[in-house]
N, C-alpha and C. Protein backbone atom coordinates (compact mmCIF):
# COMPACT_ATOMS: atom_id res chain seq x y z
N UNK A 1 31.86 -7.51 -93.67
CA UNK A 1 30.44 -7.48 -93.43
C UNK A 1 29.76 -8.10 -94.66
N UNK A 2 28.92 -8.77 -94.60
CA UNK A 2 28.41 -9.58 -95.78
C UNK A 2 27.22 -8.66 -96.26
N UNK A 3 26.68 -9.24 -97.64
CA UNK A 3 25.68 -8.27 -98.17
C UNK A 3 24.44 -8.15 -97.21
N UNK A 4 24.04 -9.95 -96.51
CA UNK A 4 22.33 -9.49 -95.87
C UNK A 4 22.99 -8.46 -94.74
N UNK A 5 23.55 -8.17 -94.31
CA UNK A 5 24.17 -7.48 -92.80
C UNK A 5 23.46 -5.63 -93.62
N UNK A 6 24.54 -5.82 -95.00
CA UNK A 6 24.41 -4.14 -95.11
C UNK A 6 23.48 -4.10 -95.84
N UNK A 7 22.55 -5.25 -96.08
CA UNK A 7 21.19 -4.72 -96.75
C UNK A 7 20.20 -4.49 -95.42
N UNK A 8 19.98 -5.07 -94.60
CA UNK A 8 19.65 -4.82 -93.47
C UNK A 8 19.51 -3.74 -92.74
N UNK A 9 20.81 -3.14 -92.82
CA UNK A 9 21.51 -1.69 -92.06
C UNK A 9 21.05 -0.59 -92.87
N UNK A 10 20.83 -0.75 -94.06
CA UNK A 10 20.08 0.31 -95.12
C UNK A 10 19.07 0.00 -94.90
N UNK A 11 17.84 -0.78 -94.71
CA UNK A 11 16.73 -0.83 -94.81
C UNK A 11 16.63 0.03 -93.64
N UNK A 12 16.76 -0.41 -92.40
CA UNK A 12 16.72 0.13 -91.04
C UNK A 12 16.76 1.47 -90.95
N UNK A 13 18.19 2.30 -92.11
CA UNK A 13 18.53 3.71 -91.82
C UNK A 13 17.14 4.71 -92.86
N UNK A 14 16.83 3.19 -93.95
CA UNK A 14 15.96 4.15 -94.91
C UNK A 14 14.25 4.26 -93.66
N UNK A 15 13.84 3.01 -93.18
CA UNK A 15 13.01 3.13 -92.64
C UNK A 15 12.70 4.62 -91.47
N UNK A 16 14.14 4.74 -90.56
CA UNK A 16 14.33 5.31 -89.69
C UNK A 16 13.71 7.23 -90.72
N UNK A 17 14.64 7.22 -91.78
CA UNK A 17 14.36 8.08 -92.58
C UNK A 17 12.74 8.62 -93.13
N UNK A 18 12.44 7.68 -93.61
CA UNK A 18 10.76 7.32 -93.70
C UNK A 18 10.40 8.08 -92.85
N UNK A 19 10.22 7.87 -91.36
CA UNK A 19 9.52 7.79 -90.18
C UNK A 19 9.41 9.06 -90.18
N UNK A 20 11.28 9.80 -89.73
CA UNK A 20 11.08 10.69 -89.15
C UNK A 20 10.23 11.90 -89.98
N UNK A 21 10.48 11.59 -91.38
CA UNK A 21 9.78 12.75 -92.87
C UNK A 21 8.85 12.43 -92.50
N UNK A 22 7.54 11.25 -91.90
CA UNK A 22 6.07 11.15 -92.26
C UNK A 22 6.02 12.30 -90.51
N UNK A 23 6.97 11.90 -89.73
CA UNK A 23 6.19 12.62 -88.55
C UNK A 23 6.72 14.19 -88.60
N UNK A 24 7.12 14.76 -89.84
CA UNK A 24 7.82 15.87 -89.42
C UNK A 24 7.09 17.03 -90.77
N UNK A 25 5.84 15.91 -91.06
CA UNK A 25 5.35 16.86 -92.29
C UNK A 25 3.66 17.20 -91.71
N UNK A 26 3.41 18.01 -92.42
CA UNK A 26 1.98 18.43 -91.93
C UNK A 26 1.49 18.49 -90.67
N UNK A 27 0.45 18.18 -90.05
CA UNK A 27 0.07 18.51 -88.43
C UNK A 27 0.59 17.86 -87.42
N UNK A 28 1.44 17.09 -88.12
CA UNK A 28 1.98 16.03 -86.87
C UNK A 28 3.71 16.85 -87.00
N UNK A 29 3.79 18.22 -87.58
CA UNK A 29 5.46 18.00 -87.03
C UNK A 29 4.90 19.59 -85.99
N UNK A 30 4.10 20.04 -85.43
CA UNK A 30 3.82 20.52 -84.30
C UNK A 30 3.54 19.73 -83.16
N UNK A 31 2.84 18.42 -83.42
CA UNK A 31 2.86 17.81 -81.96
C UNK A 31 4.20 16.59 -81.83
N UNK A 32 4.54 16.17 -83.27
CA UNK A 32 6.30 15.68 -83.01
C UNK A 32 7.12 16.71 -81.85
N UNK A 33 7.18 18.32 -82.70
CA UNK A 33 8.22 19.01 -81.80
C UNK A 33 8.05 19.17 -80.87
N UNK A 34 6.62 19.54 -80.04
CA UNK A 34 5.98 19.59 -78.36
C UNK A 34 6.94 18.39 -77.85
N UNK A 35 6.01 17.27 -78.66
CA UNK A 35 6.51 15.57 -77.74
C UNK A 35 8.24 15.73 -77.55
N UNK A 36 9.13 15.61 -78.75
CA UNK A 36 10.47 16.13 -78.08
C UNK A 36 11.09 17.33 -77.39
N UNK A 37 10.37 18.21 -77.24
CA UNK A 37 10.87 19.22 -76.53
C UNK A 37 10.79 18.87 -75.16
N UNK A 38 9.24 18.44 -74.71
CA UNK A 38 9.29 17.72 -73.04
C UNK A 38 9.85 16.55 -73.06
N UNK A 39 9.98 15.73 -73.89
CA UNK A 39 11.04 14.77 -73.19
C UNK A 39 12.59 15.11 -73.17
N UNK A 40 13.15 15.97 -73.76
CA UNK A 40 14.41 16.64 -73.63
C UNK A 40 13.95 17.57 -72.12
N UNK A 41 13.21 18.49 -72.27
CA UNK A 41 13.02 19.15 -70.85
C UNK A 41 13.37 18.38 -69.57
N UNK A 42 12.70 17.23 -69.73
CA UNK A 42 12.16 16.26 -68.61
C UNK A 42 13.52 15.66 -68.06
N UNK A 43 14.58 15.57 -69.44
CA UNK A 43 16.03 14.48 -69.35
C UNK A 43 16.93 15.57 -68.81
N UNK A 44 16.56 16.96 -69.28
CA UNK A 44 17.15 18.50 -68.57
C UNK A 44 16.86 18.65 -67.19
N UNK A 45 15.82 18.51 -66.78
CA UNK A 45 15.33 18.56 -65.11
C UNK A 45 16.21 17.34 -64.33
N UNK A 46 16.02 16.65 -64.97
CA UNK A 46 17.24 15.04 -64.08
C UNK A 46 18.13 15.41 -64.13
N UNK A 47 18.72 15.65 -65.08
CA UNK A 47 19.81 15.80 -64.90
C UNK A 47 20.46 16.82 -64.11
N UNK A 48 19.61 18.33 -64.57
CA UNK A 48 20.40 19.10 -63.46
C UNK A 48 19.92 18.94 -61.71
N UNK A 49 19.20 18.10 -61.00
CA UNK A 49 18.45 17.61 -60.29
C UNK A 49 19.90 16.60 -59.57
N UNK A 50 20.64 15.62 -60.16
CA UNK A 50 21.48 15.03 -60.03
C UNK A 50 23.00 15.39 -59.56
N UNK A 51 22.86 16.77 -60.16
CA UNK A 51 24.32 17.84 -60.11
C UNK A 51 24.21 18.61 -58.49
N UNK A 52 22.56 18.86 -58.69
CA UNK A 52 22.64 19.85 -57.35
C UNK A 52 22.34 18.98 -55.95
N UNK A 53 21.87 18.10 -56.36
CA UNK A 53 22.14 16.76 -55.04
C UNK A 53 23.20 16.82 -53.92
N UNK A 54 22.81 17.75 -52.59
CA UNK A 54 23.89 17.83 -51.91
C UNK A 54 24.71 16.53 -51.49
N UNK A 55 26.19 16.53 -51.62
CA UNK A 55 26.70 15.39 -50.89
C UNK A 55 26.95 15.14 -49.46
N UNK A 56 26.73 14.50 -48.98
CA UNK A 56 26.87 14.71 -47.20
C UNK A 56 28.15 13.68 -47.12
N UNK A 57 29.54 13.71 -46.52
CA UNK A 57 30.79 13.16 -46.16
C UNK A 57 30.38 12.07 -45.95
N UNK A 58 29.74 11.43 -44.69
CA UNK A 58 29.37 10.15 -44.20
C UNK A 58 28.83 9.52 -44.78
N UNK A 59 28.44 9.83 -46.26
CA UNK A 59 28.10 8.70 -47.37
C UNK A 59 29.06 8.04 -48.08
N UNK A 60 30.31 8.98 -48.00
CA UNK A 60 31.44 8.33 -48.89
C UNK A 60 31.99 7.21 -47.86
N UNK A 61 32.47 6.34 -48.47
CA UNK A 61 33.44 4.74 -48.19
C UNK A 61 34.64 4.43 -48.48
N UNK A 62 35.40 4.81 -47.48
CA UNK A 62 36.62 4.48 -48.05
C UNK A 62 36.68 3.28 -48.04
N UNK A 63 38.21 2.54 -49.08
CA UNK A 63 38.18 1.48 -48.85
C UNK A 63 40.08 1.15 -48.58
């Protein structure tokens, strides 16, 4: 891997780092945790939504 590659890949991980500390300090890490909690909820409802999906026989294809 050459140097611009892993200077790159550090900037990216420090930025990523940055981000998440500015949104996780003061009044914004109560509406950060709301915002990820419903979108985890939301990816929780699909999913178990997907599991309980009855299968009906005459959909499957053999081949």
């Amino acid at each position: 891997m050459n140097t611009t590659r892993k200077i790159a890949i550090g900037l990216g991980i420090a930025g990523g780092a940055a981000l998440a500390a500015w949104l996780l300090t003061g009044t914004r890490k109560k509406k950060t945790k709301e915002f990820i909690a419903k979108g985890a909820q939301t990816i929780k409802n699909t999913l178990n939504k997907e599991d309980k999906a009855p299968t009906d026989p005459s959909d499957i294809h053999y081949v």
